[in-house]
Protein backbone atom coordinates (compact mmCIF):
# COMPACT_ATOMS: atom_id res chain seq x y z
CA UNK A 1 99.97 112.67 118.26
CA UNK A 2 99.50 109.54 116.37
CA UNK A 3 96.80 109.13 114.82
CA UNK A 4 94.54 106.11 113.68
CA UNK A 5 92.73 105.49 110.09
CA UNK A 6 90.34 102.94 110.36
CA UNK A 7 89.57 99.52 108.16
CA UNK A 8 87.02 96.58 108.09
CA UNK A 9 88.51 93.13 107.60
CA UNK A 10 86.96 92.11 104.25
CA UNK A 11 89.21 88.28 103.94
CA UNK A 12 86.35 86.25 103.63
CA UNK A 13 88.02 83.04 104.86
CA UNK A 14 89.26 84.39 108.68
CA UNK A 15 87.34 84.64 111.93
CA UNK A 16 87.02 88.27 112.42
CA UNK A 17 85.65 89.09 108.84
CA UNK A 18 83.61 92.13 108.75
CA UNK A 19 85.44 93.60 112.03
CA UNK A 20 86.80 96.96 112.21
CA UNK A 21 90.82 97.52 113.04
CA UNK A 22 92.90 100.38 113.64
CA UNK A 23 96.32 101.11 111.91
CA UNK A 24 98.46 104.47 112.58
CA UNK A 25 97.61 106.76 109.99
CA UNK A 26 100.76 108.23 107.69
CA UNK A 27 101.16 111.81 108.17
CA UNK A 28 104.11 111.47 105.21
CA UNK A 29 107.52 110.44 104.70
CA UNK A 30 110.80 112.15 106.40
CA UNK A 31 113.82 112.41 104.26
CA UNK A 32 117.31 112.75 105.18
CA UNK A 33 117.05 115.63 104.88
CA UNK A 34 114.28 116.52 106.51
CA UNK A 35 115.88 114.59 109.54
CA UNK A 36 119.30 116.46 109.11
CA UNK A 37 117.29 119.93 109.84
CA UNK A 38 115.06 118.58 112.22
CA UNK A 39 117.91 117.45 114.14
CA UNK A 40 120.11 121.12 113.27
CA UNK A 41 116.85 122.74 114.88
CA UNK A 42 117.33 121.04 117.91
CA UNK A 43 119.75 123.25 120.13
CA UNK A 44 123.16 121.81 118.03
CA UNK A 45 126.15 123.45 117.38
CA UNK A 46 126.25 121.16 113.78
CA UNK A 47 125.41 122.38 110.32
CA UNK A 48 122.19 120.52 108.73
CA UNK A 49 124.89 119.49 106.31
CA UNK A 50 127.18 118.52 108.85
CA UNK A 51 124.47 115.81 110.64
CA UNK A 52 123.42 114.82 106.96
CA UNK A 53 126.51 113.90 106.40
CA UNK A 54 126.93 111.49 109.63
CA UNK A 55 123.72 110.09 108.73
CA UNK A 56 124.27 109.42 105.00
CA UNK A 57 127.69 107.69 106.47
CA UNK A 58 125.82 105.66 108.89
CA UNK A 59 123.33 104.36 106.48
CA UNK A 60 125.37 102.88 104.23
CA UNK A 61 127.43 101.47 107.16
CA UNK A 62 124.07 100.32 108.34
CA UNK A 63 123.68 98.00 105.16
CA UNK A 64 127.29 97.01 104.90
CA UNK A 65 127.37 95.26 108.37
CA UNK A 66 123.87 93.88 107.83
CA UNK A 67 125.01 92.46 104.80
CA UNK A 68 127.95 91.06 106.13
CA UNK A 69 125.61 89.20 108.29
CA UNK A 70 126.23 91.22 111.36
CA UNK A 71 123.47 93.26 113.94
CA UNK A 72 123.60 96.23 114.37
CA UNK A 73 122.21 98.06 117.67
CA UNK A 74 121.43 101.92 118.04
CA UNK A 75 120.43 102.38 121.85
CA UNK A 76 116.69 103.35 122.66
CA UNK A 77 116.46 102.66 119.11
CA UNK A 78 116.16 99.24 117.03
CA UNK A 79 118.62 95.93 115.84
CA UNK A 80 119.25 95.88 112.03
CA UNK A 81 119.55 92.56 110.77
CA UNK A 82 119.06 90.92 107.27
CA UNK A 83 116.85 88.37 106.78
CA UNK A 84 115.86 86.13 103.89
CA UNK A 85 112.68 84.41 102.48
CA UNK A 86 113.48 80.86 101.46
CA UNK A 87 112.22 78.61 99.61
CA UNK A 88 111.95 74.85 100.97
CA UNK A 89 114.37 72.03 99.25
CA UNK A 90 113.52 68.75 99.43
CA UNK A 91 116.86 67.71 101.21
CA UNK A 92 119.84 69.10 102.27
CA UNK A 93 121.66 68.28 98.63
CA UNK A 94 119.42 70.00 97.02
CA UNK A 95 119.07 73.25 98.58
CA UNK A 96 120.75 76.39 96.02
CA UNK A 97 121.08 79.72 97.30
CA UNK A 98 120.74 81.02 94.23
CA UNK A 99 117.43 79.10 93.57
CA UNK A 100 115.84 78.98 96.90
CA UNK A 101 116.23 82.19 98.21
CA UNK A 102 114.12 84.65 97.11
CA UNK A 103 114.74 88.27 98.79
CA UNK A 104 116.60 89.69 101.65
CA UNK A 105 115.26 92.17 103.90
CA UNK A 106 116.27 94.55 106.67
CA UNK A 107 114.25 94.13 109.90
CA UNK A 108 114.03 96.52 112.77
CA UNK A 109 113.82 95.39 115.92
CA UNK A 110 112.82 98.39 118.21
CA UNK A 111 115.32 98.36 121.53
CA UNK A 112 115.20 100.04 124.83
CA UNK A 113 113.08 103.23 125.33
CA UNK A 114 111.61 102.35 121.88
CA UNK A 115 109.96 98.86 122.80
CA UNK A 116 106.69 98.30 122.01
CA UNK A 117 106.15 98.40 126.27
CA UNK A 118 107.09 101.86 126.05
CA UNK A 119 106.22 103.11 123.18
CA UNK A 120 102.62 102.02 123.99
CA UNK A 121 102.46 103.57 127.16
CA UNK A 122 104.13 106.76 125.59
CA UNK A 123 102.00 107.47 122.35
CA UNK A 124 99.24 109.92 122.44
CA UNK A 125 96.44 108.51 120.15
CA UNK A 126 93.41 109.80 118.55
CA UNK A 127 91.37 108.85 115.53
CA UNK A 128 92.26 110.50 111.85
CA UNK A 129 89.78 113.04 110.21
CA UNK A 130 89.02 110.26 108.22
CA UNK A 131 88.32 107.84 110.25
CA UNK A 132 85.78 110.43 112.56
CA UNK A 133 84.10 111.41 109.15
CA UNK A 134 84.12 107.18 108.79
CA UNK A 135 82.31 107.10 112.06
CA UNK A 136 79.95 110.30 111.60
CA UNK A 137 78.66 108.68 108.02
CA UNK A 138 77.62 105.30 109.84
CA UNK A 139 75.99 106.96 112.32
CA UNK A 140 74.33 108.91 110.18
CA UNK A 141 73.31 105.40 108.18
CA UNK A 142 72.23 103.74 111.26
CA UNK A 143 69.41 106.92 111.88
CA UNK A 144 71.53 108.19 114.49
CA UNK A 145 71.02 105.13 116.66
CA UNK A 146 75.23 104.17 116.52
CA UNK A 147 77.73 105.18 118.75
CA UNK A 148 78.13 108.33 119.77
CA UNK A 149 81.56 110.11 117.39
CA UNK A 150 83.86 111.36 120.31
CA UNK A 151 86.49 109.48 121.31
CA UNK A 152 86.27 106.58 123.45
């Protein structure tokens, strides 16, 4: 289940100041190896050790071909591709890698059964504890006159 933290648009300057938005909620942060027994769990004849291994392999293949300016697709997954942030030059003469780029980055491009298509028909969403306790305290605020703290 994935679930949603709530947060109210406080940029002064843009249309939908003081609106409320949604963003997934972090439930924590996966390692390798965490992956590599998740994965050994999972009816395999492989060792954890074994698929951490492959995957420690295929990461830093991962970044070698991106690097080398290439794409890299994983099926039902996502493209890996570098990218850079660039500064402008004032003509073509001037322009100096060196000078006017100013960071690479991997992007993830989600593919397949992992599009944002099916991946939004797929998820099952609620709000966090937090953001329920969010809603429960303005409700409270408002005399109990607010909307009601199920889910919609």
């Amino acid at each position: 289940m994935l679930e949603i933290d709530l947060y109210k648009n406080m940029n002064t300057a843009s249309k939908t100041y003081g609106q409320y938005y949604g963003r997934a909620a972090s439930k924590g942060v996966m390692t390798l190896d965490d992956l590599a027994q998740q994965m050994s769990e999972h009816n395999t004849p492989f060792s954890k050790g074994t698929i951490k291994g492959i995957l420690t392999d295929m990461v830093s293949c991962i970044r070698e071909l991106a690097l080398e300016g290439l794409t890299i697709k994983i099926p039902d997954l996502a493209l890996f591709k570098c990218s850079i942030q660039s500064a402008g030059a004032t003509s073509l003469l001037d322009y100096d890698c060196r000078v006017h780029v100013k960071a690479v980055k991997l992007l993830a491009q989600s593919t397949g059964g992992f599009s944002r298509a099916e991946l939004t028909k797929d998820a099952s969403l609620r709000l966090s504890k937090l953001a329920m306790k969010q809603r429960e305290e303005a409700e409270a605020a408002a005399g109990g006159g607010g909307s009601s703290t199920t889910e919609p």
